[in-house]
N, C-alpha and C. Protein backbone atom coordinates (compact mmCIF):
# COMPACT_ATOMS: atom_id res chain seq x y z
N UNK A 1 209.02 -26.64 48.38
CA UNK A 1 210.38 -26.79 47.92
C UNK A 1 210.58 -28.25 47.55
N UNK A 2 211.46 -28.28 46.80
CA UNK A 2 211.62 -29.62 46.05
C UNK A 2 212.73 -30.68 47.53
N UNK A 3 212.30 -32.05 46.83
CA UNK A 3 212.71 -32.46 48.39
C UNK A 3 214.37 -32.84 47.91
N UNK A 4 215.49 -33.11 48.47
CA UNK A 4 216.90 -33.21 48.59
C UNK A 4 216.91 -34.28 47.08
N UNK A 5 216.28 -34.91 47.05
CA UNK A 5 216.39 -36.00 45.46
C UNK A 5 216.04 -34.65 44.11
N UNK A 6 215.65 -33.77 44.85
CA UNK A 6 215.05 -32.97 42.96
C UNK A 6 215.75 -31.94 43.42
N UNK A 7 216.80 -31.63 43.72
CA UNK A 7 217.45 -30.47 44.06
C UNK A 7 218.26 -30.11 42.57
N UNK A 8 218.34 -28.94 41.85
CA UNK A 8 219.51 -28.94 40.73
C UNK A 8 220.59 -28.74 41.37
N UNK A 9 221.59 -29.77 40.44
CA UNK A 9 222.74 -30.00 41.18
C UNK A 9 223.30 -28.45 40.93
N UNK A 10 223.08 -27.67 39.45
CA UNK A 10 224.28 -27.28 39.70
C UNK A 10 223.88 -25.77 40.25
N UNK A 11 222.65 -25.84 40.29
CA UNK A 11 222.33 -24.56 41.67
C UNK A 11 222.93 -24.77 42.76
N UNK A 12 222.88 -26.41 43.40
CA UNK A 12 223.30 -26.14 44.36
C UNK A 12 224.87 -26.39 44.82
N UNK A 13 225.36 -26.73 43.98
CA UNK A 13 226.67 -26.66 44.06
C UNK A 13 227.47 -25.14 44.35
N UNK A 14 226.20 -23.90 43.00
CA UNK A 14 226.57 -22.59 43.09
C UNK A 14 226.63 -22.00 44.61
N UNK A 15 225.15 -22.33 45.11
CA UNK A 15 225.07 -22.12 46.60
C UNK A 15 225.82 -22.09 47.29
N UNK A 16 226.37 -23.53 47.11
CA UNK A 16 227.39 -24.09 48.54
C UNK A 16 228.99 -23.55 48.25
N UNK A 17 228.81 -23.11 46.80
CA UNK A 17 230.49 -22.42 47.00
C UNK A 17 230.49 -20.85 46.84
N UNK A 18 228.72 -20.21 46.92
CA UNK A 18 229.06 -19.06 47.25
C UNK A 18 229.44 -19.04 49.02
N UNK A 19 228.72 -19.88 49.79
CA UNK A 19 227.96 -19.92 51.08
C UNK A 19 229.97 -20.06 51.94
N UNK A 20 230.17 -21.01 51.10
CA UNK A 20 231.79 -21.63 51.50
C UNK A 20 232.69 -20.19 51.20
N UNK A 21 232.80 -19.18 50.32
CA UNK A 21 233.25 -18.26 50.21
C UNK A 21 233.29 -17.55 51.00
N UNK A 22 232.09 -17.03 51.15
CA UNK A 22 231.22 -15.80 52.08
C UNK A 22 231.79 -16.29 53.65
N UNK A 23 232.06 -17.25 53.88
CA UNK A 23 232.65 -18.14 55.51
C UNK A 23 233.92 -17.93 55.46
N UNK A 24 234.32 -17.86 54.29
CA UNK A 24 236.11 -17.63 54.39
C UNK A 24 236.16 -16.26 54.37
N UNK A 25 235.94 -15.41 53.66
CA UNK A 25 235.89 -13.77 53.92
C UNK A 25 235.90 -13.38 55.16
N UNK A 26 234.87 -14.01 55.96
CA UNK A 26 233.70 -13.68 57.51
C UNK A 26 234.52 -14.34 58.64
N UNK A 27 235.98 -15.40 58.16
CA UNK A 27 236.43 -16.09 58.97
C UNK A 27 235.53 -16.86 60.22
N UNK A 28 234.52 -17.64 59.46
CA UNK A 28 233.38 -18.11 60.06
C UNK A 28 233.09 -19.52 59.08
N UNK A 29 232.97 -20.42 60.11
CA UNK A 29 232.72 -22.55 59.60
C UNK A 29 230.85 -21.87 58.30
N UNK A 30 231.42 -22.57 57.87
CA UNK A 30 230.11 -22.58 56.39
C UNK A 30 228.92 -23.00 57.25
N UNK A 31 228.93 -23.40 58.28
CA UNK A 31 227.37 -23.92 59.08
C UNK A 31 227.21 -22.69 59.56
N UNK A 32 227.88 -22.06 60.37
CA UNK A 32 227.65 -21.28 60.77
C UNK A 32 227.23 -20.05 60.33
N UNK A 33 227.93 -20.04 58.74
CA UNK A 33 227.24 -19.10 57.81
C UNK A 33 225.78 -18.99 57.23
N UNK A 34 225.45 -20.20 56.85
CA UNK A 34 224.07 -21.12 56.42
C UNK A 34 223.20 -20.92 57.95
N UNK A 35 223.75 -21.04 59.01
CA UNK A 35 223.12 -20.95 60.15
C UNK A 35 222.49 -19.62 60.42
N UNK A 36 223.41 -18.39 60.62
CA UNK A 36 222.83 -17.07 60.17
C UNK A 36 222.04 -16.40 59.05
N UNK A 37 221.85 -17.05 58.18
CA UNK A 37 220.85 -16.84 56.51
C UNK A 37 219.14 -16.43 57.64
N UNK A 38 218.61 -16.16 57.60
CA UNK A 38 216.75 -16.63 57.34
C UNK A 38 216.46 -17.42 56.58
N UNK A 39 215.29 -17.68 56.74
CA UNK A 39 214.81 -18.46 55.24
C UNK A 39 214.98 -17.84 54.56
N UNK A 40 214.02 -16.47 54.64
CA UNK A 40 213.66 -15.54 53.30
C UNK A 40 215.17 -15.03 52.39
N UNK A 41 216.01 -15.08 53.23
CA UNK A 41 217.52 -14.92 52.61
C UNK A 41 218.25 -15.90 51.29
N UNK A 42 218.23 -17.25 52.76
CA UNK A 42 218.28 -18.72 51.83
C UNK A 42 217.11 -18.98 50.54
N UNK A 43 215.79 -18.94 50.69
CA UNK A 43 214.94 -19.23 49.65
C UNK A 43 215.58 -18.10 48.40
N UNK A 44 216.09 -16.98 48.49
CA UNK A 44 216.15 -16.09 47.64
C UNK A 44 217.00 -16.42 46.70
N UNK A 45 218.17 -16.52 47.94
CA UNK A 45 219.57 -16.94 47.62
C UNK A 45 219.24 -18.34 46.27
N UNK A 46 218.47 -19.47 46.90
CA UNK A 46 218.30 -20.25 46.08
C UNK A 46 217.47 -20.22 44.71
N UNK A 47 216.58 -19.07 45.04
CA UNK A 47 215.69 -18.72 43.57
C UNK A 47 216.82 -18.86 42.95
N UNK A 48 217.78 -17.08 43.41
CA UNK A 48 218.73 -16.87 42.31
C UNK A 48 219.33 -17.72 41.54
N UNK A 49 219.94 -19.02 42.46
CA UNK A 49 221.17 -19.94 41.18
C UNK A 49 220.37 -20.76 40.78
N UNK A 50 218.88 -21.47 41.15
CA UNK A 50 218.13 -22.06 40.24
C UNK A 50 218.12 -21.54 39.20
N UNK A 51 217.49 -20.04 38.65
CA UNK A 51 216.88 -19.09 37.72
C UNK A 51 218.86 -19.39 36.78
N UNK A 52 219.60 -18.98 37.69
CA UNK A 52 221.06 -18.51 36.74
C UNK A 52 221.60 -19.93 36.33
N UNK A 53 221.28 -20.91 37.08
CA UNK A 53 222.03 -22.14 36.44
C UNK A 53 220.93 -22.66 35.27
N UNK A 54 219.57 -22.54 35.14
CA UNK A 54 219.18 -22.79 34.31
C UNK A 54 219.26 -22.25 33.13
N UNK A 55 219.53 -20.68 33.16
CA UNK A 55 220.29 -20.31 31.68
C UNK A 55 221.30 -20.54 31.53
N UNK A 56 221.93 -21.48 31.90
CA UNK A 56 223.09 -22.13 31.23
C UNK A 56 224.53 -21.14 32.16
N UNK A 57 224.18 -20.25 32.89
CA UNK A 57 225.50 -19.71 33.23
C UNK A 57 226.17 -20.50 34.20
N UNK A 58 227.47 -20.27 34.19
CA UNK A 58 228.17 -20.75 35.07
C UNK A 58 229.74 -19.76 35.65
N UNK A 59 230.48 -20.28 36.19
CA UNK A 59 231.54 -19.87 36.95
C UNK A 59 231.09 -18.54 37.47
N UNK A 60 231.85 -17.69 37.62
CA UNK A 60 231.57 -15.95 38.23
C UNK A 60 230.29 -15.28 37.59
N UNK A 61 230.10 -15.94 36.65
CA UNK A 61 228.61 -15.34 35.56
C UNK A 61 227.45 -16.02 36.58
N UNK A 62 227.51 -16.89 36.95
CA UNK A 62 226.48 -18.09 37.96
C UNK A 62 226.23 -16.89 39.08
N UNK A 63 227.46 -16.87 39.78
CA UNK A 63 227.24 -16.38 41.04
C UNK A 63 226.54 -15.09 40.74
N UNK A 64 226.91 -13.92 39.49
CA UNK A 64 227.09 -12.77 39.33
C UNK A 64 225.10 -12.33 39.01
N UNK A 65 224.57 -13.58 38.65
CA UNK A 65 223.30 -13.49 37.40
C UNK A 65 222.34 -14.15 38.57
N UNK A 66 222.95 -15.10 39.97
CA UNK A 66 221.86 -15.53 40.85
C UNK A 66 222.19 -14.80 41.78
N UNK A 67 222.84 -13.38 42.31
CA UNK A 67 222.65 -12.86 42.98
C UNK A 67 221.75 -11.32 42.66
N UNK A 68 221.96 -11.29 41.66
CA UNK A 68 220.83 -10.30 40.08
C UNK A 68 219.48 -10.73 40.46
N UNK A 69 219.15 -11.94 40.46
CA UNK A 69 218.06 -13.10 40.31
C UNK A 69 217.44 -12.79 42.14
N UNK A 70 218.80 -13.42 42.83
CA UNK A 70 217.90 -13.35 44.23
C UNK A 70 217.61 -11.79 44.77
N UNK A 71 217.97 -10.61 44.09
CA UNK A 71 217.57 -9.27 44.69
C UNK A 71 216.36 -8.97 44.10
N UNK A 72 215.73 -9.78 42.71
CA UNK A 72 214.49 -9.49 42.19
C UNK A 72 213.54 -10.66 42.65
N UNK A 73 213.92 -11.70 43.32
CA UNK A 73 212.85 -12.85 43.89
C UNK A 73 211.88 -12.05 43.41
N UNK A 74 210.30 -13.14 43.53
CA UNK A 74 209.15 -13.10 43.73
C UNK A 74 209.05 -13.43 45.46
N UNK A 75 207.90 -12.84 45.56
CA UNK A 75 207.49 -13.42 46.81
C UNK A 75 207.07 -14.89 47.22
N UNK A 76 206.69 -15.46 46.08
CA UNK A 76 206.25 -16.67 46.44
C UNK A 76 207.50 -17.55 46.45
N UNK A 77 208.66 -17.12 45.49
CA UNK A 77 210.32 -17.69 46.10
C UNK A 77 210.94 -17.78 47.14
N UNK A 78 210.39 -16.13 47.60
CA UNK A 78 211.04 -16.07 49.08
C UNK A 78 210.14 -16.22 50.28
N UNK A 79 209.00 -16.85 49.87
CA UNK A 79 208.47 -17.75 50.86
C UNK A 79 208.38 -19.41 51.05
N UNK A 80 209.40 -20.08 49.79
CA UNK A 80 209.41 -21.06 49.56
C UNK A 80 209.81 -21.79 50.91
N UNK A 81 209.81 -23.29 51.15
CA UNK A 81 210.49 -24.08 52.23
C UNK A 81 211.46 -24.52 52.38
N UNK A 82 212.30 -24.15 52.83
CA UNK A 82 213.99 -24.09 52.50
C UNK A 82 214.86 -25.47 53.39
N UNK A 83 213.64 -25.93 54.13
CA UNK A 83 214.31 -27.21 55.05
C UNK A 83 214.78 -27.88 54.66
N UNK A 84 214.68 -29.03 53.37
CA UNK A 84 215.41 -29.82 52.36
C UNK A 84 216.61 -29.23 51.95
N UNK A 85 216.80 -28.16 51.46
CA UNK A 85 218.09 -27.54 50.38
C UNK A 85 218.92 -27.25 52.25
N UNK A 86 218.71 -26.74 52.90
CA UNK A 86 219.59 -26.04 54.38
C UNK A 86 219.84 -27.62 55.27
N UNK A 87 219.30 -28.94 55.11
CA UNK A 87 219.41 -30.21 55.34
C UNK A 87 220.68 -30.21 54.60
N UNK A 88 220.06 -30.07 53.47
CA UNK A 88 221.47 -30.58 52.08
C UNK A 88 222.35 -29.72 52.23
N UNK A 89 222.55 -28.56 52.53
CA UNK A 89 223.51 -27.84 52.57
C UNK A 89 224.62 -28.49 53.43
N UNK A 90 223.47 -28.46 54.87
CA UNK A 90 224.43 -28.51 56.01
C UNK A 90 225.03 -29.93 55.99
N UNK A 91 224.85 -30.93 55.53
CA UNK A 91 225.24 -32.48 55.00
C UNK A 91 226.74 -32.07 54.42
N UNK A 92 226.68 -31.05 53.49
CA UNK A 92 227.34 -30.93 52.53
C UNK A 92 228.91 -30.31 52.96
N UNK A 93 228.92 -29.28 54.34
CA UNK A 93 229.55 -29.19 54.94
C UNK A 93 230.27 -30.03 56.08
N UNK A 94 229.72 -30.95 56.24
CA UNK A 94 230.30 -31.76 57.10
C UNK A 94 231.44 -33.08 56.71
C-alpha cells in the first residue's frame, strides 16, 4: 500500500465521508466505525474509490461506482496493507 504521502486525495476524502456517514446512520464516533472494518473490508473499500475517483467520478456517482468497484475487488486489492490509509484515516477523525 502506498505510504500516507501517495495516498489519492480524492479517494480518500471519498472514504472518510463515506466512513463519517455510515457512523452517523450507526450512531457510532467514525473511529469506531474504521475500528470495526477488517482489512479485507477497508483494502476493498479503498480499491473501490481509488478505481471511482480515478475515472473522474465524483459526489453520489464516487460513492455509488467505489462501492460497484469494492464488491468486484481483486484479490490482490483485498489483500493489500491498509496500515498507512487506517493511520490516515484515524488522524483524520480526530
Amino acid at each position: 500500500m502506498a505510504s500516507t504521502l501517495e495516498l489519492p486525495e480524492a479517494a480518500l476524502t471519498g472514504l472518510r465521508d463515506y466512513l463519517l456517514t455510515i457512523a452517523a446512520d450507526e450512531d457510532k464516533a467514525p473511529l469506531e466505525e474504521l475500528d470495526g472494518l477488517s482489512d479485507t473490508v477497508l483494502a476493498a473499500y479503498w480499491h473501490g474509490y481509488v478505481e471511482a475517483s480515478k475515472a473522474g467520478r465524483t459526489g453520489q456517482e464516487l460513492h455509488a461506482t467505489a462501492f460497484g468497484k469494492a464488491l468486484a475487488a481483486p484479490l490482490v486489492a483485498v489483500c493489500a496493507e491498509t496500515g498507512a490509509l487506517r493511520t490516515t484515516l484515524a488522524q483524520s477523525f480526530r
